[in-house]
Protein backbone atom coordinates (compact mmCIF):
# COMPACT_ATOMS: atom_id res chain seq x y z
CA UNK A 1 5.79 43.23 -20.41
CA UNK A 2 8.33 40.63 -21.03
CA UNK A 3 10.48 42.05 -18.04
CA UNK A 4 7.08 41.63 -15.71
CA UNK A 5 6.78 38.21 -16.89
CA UNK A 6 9.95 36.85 -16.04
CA UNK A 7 9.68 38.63 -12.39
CA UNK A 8 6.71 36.87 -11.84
CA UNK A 9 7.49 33.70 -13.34
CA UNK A 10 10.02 32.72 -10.12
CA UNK A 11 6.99 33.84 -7.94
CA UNK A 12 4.73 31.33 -9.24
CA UNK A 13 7.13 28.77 -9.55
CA UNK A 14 7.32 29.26 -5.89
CA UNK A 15 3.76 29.46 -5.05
CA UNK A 16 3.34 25.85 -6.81
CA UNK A 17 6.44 24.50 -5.12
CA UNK A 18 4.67 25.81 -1.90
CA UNK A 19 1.01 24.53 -2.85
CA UNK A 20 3.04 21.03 -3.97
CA UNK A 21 4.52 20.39 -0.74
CA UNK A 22 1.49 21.39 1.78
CA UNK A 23 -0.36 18.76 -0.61
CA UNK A 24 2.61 16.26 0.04
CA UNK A 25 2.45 16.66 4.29
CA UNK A 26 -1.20 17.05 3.87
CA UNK A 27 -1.30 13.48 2.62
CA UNK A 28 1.58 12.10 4.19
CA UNK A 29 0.06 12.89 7.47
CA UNK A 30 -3.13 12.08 6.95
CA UNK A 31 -1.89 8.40 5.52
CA UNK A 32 0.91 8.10 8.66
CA UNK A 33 -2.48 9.35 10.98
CA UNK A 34 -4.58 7.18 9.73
CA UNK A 35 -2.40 4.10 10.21
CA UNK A 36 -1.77 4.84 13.62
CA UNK A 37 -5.02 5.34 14.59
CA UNK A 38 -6.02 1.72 12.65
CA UNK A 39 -3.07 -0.18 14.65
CA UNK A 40 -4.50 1.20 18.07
CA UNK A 41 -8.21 -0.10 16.92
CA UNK A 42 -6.68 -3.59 15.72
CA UNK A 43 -5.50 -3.65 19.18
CA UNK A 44 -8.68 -3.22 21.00
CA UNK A 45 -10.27 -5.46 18.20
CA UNK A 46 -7.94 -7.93 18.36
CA UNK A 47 -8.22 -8.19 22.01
CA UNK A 48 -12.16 -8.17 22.54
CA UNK A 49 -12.50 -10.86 19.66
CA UNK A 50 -9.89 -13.10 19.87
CA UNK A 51 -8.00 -14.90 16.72
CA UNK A 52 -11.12 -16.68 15.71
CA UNK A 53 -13.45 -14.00 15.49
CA UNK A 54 -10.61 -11.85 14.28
CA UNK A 55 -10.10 -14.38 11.26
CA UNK A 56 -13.86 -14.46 10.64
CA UNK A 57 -13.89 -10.55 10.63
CA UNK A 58 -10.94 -10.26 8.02
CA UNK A 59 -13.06 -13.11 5.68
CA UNK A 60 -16.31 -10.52 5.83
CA UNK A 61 -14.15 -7.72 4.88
CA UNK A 62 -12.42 -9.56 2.23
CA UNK A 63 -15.83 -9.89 0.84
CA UNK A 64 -16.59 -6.06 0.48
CA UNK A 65 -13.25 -5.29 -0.15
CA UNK A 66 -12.89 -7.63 -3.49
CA UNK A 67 -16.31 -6.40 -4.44
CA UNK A 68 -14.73 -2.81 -4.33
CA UNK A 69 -11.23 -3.96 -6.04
CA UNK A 70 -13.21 -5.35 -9.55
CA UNK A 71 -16.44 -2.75 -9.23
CA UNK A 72 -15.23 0.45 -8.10
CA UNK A 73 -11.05 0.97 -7.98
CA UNK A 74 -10.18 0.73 -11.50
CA UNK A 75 -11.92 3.80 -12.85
CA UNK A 76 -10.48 5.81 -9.57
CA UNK A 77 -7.28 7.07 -11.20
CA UNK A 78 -9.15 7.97 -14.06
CA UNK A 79 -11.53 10.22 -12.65
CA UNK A 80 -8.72 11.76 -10.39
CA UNK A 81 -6.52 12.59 -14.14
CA UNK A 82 -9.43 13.67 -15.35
CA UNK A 83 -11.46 15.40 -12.96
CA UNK A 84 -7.97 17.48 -12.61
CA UNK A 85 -8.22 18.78 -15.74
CA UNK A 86 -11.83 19.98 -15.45
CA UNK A 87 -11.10 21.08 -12.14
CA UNK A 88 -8.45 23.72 -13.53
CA UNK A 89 -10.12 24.63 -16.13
CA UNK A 90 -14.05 25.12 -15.00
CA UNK A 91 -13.75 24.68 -10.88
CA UNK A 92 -15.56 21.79 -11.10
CA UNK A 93 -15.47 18.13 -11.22
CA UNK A 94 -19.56 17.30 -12.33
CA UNK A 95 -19.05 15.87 -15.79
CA UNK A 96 -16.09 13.68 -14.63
CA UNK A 97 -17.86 12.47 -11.84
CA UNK A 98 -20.97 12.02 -13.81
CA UNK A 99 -18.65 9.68 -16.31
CA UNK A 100 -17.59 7.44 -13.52
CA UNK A 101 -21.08 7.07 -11.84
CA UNK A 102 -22.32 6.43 -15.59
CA UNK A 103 -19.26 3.43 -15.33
CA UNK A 104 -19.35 2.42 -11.89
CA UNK A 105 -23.36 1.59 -11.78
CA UNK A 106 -23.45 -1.17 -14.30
CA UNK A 107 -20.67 -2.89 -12.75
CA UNK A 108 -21.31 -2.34 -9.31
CA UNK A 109 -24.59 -3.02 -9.97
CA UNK A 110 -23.84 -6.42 -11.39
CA UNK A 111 -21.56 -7.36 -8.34
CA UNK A 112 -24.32 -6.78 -6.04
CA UNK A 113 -26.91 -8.73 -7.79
CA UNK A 114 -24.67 -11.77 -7.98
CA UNK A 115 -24.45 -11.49 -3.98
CA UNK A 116 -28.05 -11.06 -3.54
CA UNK A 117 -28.69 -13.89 -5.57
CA UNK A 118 -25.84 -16.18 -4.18
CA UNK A 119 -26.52 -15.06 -0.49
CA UNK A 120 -27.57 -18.46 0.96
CA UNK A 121 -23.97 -20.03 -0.39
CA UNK A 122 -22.22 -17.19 0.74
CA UNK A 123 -24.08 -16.66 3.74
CA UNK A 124 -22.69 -20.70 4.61
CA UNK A 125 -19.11 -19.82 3.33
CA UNK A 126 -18.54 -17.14 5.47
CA UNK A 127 -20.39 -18.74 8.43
CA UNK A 128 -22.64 -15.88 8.85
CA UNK A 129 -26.77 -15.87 8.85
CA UNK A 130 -28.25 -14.50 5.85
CA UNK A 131 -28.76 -11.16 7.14
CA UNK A 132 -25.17 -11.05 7.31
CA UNK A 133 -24.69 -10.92 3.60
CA UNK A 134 -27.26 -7.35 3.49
CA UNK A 135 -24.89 -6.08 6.10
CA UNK A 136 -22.07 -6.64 3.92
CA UNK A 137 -23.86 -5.01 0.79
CA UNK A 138 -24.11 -1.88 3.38
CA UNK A 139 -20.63 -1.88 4.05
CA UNK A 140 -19.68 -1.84 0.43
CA UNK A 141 -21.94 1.15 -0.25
CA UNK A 142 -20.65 2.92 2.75
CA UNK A 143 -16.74 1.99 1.30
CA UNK A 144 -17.89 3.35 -2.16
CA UNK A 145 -19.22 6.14 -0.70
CA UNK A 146 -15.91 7.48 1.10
CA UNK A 147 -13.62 6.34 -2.16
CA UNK A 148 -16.18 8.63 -4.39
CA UNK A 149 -15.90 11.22 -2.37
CA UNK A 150 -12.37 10.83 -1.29
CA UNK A 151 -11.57 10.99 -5.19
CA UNK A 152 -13.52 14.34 -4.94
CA UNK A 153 -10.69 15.97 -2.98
CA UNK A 154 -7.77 14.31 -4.51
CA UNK A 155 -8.81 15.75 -8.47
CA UNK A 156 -9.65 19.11 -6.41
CA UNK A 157 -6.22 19.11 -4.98
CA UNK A 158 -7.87 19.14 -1.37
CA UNK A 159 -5.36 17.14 -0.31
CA UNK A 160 -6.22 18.33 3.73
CA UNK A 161 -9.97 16.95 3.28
CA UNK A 162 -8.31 14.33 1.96
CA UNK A 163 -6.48 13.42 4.82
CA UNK A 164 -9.30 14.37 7.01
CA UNK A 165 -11.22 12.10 5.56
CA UNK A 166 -8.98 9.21 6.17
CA UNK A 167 -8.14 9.96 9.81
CA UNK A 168 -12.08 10.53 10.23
CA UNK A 169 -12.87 7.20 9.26
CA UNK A 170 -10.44 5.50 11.20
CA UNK A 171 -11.28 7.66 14.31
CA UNK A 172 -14.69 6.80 14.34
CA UNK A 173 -14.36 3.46 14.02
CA UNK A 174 -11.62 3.89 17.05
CA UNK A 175 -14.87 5.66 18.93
CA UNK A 176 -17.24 2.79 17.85
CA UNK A 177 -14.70 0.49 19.46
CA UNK A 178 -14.00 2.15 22.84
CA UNK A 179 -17.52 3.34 23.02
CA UNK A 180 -19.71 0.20 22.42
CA UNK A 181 -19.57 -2.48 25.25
CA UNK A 182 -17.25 -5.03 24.93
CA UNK A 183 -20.10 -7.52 24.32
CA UNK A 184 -21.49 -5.90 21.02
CA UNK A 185 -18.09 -5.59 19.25
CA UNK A 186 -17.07 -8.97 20.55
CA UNK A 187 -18.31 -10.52 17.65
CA UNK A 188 -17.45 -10.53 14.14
CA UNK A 189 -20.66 -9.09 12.56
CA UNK A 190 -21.05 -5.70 15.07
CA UNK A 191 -17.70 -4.97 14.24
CA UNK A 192 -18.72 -5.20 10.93
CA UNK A 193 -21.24 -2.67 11.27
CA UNK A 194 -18.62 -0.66 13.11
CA UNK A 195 -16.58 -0.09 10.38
CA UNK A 196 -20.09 0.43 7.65
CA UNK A 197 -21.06 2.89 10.47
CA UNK A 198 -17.72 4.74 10.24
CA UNK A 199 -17.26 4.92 6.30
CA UNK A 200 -20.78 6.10 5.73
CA UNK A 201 -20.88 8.63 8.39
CA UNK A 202 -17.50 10.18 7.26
CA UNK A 203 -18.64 9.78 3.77
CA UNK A 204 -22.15 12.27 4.30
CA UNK A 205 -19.31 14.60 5.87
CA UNK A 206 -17.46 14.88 3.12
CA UNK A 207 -20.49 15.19 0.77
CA UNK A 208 -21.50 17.99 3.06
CA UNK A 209 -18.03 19.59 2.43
CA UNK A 210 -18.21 19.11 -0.71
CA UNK A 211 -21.81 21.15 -1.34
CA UNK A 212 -24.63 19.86 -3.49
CA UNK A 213 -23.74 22.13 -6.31
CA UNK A 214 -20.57 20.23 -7.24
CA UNK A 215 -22.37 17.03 -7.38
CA UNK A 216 -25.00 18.03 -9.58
CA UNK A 217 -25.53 15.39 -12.51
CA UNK A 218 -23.86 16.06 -15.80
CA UNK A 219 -24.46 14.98 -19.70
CA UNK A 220 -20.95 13.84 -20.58
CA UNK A 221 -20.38 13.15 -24.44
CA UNK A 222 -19.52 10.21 -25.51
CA UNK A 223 -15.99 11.67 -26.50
CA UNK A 224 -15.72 11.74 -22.38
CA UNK A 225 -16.82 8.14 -21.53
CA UNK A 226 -14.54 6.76 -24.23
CA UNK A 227 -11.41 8.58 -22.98
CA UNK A 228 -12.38 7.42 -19.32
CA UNK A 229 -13.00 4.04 -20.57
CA UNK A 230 -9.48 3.78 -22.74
CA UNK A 231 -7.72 5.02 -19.87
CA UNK A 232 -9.45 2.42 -17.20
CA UNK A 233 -9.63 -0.36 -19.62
CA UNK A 234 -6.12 -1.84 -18.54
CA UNK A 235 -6.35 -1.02 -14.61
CA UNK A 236 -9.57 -3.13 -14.44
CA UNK A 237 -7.15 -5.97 -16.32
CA UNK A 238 -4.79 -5.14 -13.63
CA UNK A 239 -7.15 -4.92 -11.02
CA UNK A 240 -8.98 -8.20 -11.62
CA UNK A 241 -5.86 -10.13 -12.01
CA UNK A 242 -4.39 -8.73 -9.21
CA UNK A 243 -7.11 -10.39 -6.79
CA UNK A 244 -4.58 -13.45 -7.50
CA UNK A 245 -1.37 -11.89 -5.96
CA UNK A 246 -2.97 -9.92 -2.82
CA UNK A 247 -3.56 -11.41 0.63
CA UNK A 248 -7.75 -11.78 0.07
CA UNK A 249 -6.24 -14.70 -2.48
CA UNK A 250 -4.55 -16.21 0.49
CA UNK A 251 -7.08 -16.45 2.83
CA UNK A 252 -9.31 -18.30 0.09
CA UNK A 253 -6.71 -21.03 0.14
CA UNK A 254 -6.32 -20.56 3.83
CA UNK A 255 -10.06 -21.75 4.25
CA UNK A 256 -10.02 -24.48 3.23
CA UNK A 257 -6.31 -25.87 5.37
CA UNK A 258 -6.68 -23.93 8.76
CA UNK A 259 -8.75 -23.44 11.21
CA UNK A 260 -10.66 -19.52 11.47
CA UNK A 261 -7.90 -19.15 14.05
CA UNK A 262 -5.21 -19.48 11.85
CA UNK A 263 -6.64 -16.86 9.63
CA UNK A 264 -7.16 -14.46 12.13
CA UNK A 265 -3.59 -14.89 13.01
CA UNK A 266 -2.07 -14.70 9.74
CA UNK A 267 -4.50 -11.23 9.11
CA UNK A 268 -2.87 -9.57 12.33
CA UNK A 269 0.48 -10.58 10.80
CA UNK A 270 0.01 -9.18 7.24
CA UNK A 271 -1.51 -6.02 8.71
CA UNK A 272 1.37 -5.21 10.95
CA UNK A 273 3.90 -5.96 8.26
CA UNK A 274 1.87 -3.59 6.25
CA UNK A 275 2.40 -0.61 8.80
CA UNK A 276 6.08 -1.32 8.56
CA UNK A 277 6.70 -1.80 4.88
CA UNK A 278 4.78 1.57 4.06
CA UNK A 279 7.81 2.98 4.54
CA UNK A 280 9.42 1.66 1.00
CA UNK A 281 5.94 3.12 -0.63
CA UNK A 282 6.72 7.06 0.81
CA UNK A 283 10.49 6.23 -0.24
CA UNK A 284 8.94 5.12 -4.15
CA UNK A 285 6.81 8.22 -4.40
CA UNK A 286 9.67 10.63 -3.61
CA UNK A 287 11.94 9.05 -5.91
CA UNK A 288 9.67 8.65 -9.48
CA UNK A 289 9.61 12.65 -9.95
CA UNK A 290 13.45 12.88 -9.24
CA UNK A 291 13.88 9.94 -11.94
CA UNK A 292 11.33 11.15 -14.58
CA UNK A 293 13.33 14.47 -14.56
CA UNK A 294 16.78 12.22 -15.07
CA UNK A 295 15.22 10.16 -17.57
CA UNK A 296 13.89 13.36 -19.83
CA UNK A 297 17.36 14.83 -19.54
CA UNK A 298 19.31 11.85 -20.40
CA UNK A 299 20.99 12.20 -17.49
CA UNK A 300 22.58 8.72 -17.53
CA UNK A 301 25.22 8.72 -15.38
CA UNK A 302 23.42 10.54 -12.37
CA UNK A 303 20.75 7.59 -12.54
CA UNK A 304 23.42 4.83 -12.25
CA UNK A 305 24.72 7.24 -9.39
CA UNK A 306 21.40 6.80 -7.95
CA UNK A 307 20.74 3.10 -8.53
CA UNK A 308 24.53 2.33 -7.23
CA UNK A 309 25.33 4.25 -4.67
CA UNK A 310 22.33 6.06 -2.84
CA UNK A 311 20.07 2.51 -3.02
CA UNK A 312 22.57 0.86 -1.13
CA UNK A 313 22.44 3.00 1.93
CA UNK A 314 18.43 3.11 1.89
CA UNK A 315 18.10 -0.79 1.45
CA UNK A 316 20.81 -1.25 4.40
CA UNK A 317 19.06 1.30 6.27
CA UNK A 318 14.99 -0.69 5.63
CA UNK A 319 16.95 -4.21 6.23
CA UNK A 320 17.99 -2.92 9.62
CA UNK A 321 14.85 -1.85 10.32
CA UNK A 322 12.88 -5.51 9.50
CA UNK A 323 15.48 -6.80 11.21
CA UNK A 324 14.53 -4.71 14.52
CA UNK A 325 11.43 -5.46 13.92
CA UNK A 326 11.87 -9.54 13.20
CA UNK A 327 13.92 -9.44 16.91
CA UNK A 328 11.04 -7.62 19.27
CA UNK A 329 8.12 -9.91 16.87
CA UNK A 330 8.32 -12.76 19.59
CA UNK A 331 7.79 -11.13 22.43
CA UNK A 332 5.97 -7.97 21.07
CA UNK A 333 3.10 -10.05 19.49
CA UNK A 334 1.26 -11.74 22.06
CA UNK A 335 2.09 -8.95 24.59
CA UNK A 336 0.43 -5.87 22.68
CA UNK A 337 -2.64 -8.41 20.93
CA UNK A 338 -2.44 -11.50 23.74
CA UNK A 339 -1.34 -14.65 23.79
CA UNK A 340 -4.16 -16.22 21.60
CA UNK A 341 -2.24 -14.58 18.82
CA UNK A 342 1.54 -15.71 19.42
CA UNK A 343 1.39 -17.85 16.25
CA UNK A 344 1.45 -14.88 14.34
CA UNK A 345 4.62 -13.74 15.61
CA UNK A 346 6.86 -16.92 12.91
CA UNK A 347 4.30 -15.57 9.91
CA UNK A 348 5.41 -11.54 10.73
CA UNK A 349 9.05 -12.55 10.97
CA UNK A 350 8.54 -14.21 7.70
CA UNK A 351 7.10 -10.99 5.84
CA UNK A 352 9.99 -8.92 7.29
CA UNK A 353 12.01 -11.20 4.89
CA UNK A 354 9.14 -10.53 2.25
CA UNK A 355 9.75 -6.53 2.94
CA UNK A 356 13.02 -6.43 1.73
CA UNK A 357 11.96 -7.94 -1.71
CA UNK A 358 8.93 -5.12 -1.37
CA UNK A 359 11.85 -2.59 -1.23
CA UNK A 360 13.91 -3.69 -3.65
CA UNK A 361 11.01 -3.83 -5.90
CA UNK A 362 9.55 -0.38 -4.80
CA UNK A 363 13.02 1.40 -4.88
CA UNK A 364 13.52 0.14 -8.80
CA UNK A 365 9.92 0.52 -10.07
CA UNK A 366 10.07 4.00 -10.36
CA UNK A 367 13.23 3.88 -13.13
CA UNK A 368 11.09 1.33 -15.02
CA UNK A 369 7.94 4.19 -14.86
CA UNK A 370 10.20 6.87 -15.44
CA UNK A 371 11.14 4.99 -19.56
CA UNK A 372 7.57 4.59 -19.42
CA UNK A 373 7.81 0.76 -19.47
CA UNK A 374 4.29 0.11 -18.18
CA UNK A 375 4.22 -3.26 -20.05
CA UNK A 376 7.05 -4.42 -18.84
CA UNK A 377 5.34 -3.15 -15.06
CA UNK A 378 2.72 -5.37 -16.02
CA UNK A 379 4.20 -8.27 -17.44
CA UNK A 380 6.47 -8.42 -13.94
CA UNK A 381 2.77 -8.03 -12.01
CA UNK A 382 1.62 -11.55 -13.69
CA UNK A 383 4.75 -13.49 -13.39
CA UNK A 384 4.64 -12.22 -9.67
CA UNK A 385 0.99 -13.06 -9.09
CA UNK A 386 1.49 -16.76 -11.33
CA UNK A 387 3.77 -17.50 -8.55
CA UNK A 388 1.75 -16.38 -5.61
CA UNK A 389 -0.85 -18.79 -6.54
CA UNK A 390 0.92 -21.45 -7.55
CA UNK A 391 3.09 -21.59 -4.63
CA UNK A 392 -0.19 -21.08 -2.28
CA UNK A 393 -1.62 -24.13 -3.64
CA UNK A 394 1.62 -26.10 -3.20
CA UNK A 395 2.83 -24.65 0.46
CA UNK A 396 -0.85 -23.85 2.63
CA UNK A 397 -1.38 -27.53 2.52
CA UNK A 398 1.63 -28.74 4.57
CA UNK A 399 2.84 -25.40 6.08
CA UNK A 400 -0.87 -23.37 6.78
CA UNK A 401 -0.11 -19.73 7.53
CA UNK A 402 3.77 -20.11 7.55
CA UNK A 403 2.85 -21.89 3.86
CA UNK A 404 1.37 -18.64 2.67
CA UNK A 405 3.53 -16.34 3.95
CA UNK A 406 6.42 -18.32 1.83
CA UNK A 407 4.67 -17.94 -0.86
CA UNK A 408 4.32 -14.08 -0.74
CA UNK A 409 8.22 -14.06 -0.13
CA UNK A 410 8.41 -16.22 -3.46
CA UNK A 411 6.35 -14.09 -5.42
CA UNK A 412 7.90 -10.41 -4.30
CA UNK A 413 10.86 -12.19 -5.06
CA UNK A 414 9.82 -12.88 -8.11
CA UNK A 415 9.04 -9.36 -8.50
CA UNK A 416 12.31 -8.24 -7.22
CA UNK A 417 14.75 -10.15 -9.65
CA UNK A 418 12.37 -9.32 -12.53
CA UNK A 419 12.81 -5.73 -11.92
CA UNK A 420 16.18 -5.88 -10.96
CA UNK A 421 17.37 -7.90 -14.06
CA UNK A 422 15.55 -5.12 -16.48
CA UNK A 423 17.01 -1.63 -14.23
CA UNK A 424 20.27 -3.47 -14.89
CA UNK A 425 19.81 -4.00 -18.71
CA UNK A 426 18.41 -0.35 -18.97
CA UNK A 427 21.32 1.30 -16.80
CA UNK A 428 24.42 -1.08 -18.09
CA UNK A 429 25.10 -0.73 -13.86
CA UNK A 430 25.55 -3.68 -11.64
CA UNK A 431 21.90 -3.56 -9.79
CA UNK A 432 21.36 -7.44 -9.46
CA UNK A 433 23.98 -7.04 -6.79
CA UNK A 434 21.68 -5.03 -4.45
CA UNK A 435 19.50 -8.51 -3.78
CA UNK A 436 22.28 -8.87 -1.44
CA UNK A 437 21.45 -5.99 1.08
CA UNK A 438 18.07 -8.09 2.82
CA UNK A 439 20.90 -10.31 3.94
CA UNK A 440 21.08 -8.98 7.37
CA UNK A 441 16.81 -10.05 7.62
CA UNK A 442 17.22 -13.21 5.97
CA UNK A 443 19.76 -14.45 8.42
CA UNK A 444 17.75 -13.06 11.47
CA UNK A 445 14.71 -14.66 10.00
CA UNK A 446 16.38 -18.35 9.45
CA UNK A 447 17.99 -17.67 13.60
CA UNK A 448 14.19 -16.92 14.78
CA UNK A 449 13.39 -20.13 12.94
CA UNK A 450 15.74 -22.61 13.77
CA UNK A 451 16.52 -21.25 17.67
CA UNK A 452 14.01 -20.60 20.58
CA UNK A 453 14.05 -19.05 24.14
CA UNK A 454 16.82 -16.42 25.22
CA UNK A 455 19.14 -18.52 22.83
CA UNK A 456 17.50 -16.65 19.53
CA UNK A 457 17.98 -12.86 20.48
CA UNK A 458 21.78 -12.63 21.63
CA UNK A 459 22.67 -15.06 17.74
CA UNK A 460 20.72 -13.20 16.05
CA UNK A 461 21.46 -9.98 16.87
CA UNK A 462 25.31 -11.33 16.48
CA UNK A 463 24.94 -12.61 12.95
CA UNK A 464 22.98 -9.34 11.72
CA UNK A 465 25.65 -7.44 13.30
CA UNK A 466 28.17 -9.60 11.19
CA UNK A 467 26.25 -9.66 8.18
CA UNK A 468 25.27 -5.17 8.62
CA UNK A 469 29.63 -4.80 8.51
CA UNK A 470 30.17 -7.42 5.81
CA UNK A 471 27.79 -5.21 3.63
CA UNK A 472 29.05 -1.91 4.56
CA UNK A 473 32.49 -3.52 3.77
CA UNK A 474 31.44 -5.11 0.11
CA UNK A 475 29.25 -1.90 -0.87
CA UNK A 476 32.17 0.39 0.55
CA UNK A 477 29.67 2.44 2.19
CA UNK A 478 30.36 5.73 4.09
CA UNK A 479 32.86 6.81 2.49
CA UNK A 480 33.87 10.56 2.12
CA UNK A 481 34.17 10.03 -1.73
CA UNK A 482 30.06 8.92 -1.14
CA UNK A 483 29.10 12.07 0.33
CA UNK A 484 30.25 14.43 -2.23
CA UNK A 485 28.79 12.32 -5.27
CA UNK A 486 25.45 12.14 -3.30
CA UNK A 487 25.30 15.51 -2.77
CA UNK A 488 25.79 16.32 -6.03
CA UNK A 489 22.66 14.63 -7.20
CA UNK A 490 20.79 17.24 -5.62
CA UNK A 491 18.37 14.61 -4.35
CA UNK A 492 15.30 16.35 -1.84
CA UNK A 493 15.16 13.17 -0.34
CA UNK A 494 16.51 10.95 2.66
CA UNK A 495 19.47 11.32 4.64
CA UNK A 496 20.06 14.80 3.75
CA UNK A 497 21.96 14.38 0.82
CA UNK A 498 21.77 16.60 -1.79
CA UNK A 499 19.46 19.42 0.08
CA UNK A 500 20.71 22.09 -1.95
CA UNK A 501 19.10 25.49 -1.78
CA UNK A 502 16.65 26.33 -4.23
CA UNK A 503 18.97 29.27 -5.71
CA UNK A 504 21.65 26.35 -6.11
CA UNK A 505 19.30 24.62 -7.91
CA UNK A 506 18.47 27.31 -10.04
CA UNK A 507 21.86 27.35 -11.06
């Protein structure tokens, strides 16, 4: 029996390594699909309304989206950990679920009361009639709907519906677009209703999917509330706190300084620098599991191998791409979204800089996870988010949308050093040093500030040149020496390094 054990042992080892990965491309397509499909409906969007309505658009989804943030996110990673468990051990997810309705209700609940009641105020801040504000509430029920269910399939390890769902949503909102005439969604409201249309209908598909009999109500104990509620308890902390450091924060301040115009511009901005720096978040998720395993094995000097010599030649290689990115932003804005929108070209070239910090953080936060220094995750979060407003209150007032944007690149750099500073105390390595590999954006950035016309491209893509060598030079990178140490990490990730067989690895 033993001897039959340890034959199939390999064989199911496999079968999860299999199961693991198709869960990985699952979601990694259906994220990368759904993005795509969003950038080609910001385009139409962006087009048909114009920056105004485009900045009154991103105010009335603001107001859904917060209301989701403090009401609904915080109890989602719970009920994915948890429904896991029940989902291996009974098939089924109804108790778990029946826990986080049991949650969500009283605090959703509360969040939609105080909009009813404060509709006329917020009807006049957001510019919209009355009616408007219902049409929100629908839109946050149709968003709740699609993160329930989406949650469904990621504690079922359905990572495909998963996906599905996101590319559904997006591609229906994509049909709403191209479909409806150009007077309907010309406005910010019926583009509203475009995107409550396309949650809600992809949401009834996936409770469809999902069958009736899995969503049957439950009696949880109380032993299961209080274990969802001590897990939750310091993500809705996190959560509410973190309304201070995200973009919604911004365009608050923004308000009240620029004109709707402005915000509409500095929304298109933020959302294509998003696209760009989701990169560094794929790049953080492969590298935590790789870490954890270092970490539990002591495996010191392979993890200053890692934070010295592979994060050099992945922080070169994202600075090259911002910088790419920073030289085709002045042209490539108003031609793809119009010319109505070619102040948001200065605020995109700005979060390029802002993206390296976002990768130095998001390449290091995984070693601070893997000692299971959450705290210290946390403590860097508030110091990050302290800055963001501070330095929004100081900088929108004289700068507007470039103001804002330099405040973001203070606070992720903020962020950065933090991080940096406590990988370096952890590893005894020199990490502080790899601050230095966003040079090449920063000194495209300061060229697309200070020069215009055909005079910016040919010095800036001089001095990044300059600045790319100068790095390899100081990092001495590309080495032979570099290629045998990286492949002896045995790293599944980028580049190819490392891609050893899985009977090597057995070894």
């Amino acid at each position: 029996m033993g001897l039959i054990d340890r034959t199939k042992r390999p064989e199911r080892g496999a079968e999860q390594l299999t199961r693991t990965w198709r869960s990985s491309l699952a979601l990694g397509a259906g994220n990368y699909g759904a993005m795509g499909i969003s950038v080609v409906t910001n385009v139409f969007l962006a087009r048909r309304l114009g920056a105004e309505q485009w900045g009154h658009l991103a105010l009335l989804l603001m107001a859904s989206q917060v209301l989701l943030l403090v009401a609904v996110n915080w109890t989602h990673a719970g009920f994915i950990r948890f429904g896991a468990v029940e989902f291996a051990s009974t098939g089924g997810v109804t108790e778990t679920l029946s826990v986080r309705l049991g949650i969500l209700w009283p605090v959703a609940g509360l969040g939609v009361l105080a909009m009813v009641i404060a509709r006329q105020p917020l009807s006049t801040y957001l510019g919209i009639p009355v009616w408007g504000v219902w049409l929100l509430l629908v839109q946050f029920v149709a968003l709740c709907a699609l993160s329930l269910v989406g949650a469904i399939f990621q504690a079922r390890d359905q990572m495909a519906r998963y996906s599905a769902c996101l590319i559904l949503d997006k591609a229906v909102m994509l049909a709403c677009v191209v479909a409806l005439p150009g007077a309907w969604t010309g406005h910010a409201l019926p583009a509203l209703a475009c995107y409550a249309a396309s949650s809600l209908s992809v949401a009834i598909w996936g409770v469809w999917v999902v069958g009736a009999r899995a969503l049957r109500p439950a009696r949880p104990s109380r032993a299961a509330y209080r274990q969802m509620l001590l897990f939750s308890a310091p993500l809705l902390l996190t959560s509410w706190a973190g309304l201070f450091g995200t973009s919604w924060f911004d365009l608050v301040i923004l308000k009240w300084y620029v004109p709707m115009s402005g915000i509409g511009m500095y929304v298109l901005a933020a959302q294509l620098a998003g696209v760009v720096q989701q990169i560094t978040v794929v790049f953080s998720t492969l590298l935590l599991p790789e870490l954890s395993v270092m970490v539990a094995g002591g495996q010191h000097a392979r993890i200053r191998l890692v934070m010295e010599r592979l994060l050099p030649y992945w922080l070169l290689g994202t600075s090259i791409l911002f910088s790419l990115v920073l030289l085709g932003t002045r042209a490539g804005v108003p031609l793809v979204f119009g010319q109505s929108y070619s102040g948001a070209a200065p605020v995109l070239a700005l979060f390029m800089v802002q993206g390296s910090a976002l990768a130095l953080c998001n390449a290091c936060t995984p070693l601070v996870t893997a000692h299971g220094s959450t705290w210290v995750l946390t403590g860097i979060a508030f110091a990050s988010i302290a800055v963001n407003v501070v330095m929004d209150l100081l900088l929108i007032p004289g700068f507007g949308i470039k103001g804002s944007a330099l405040a973001t690149i203070l606070a992720f750099g903020t962020s950065a050093v933090l991080t940096l500073a406590f990988v370096q105390r952890k590893t005894g390595g020199r990490v502080l040093r790899l601050a230095w590999l966003g040079t090449p954006v920063f000194v495209v950035c300061t060229c697309f500030m200070l020069l215009d016309g055909v005079w910016f491209y040919p010095a800036a893509l001089g001095m990044g040149v300059i600045s790319v060598f100068a790095l390899v030079g100081g990092f001495r990178l590309f080495h032979a020496e570099d290629m045998v140490l990286l492949r002896g990490l045995q790293l599944r990730m980028l580049f190819g390094f490392g891609a050893s067989s899985p009977a090597e690895r057995s070894l």
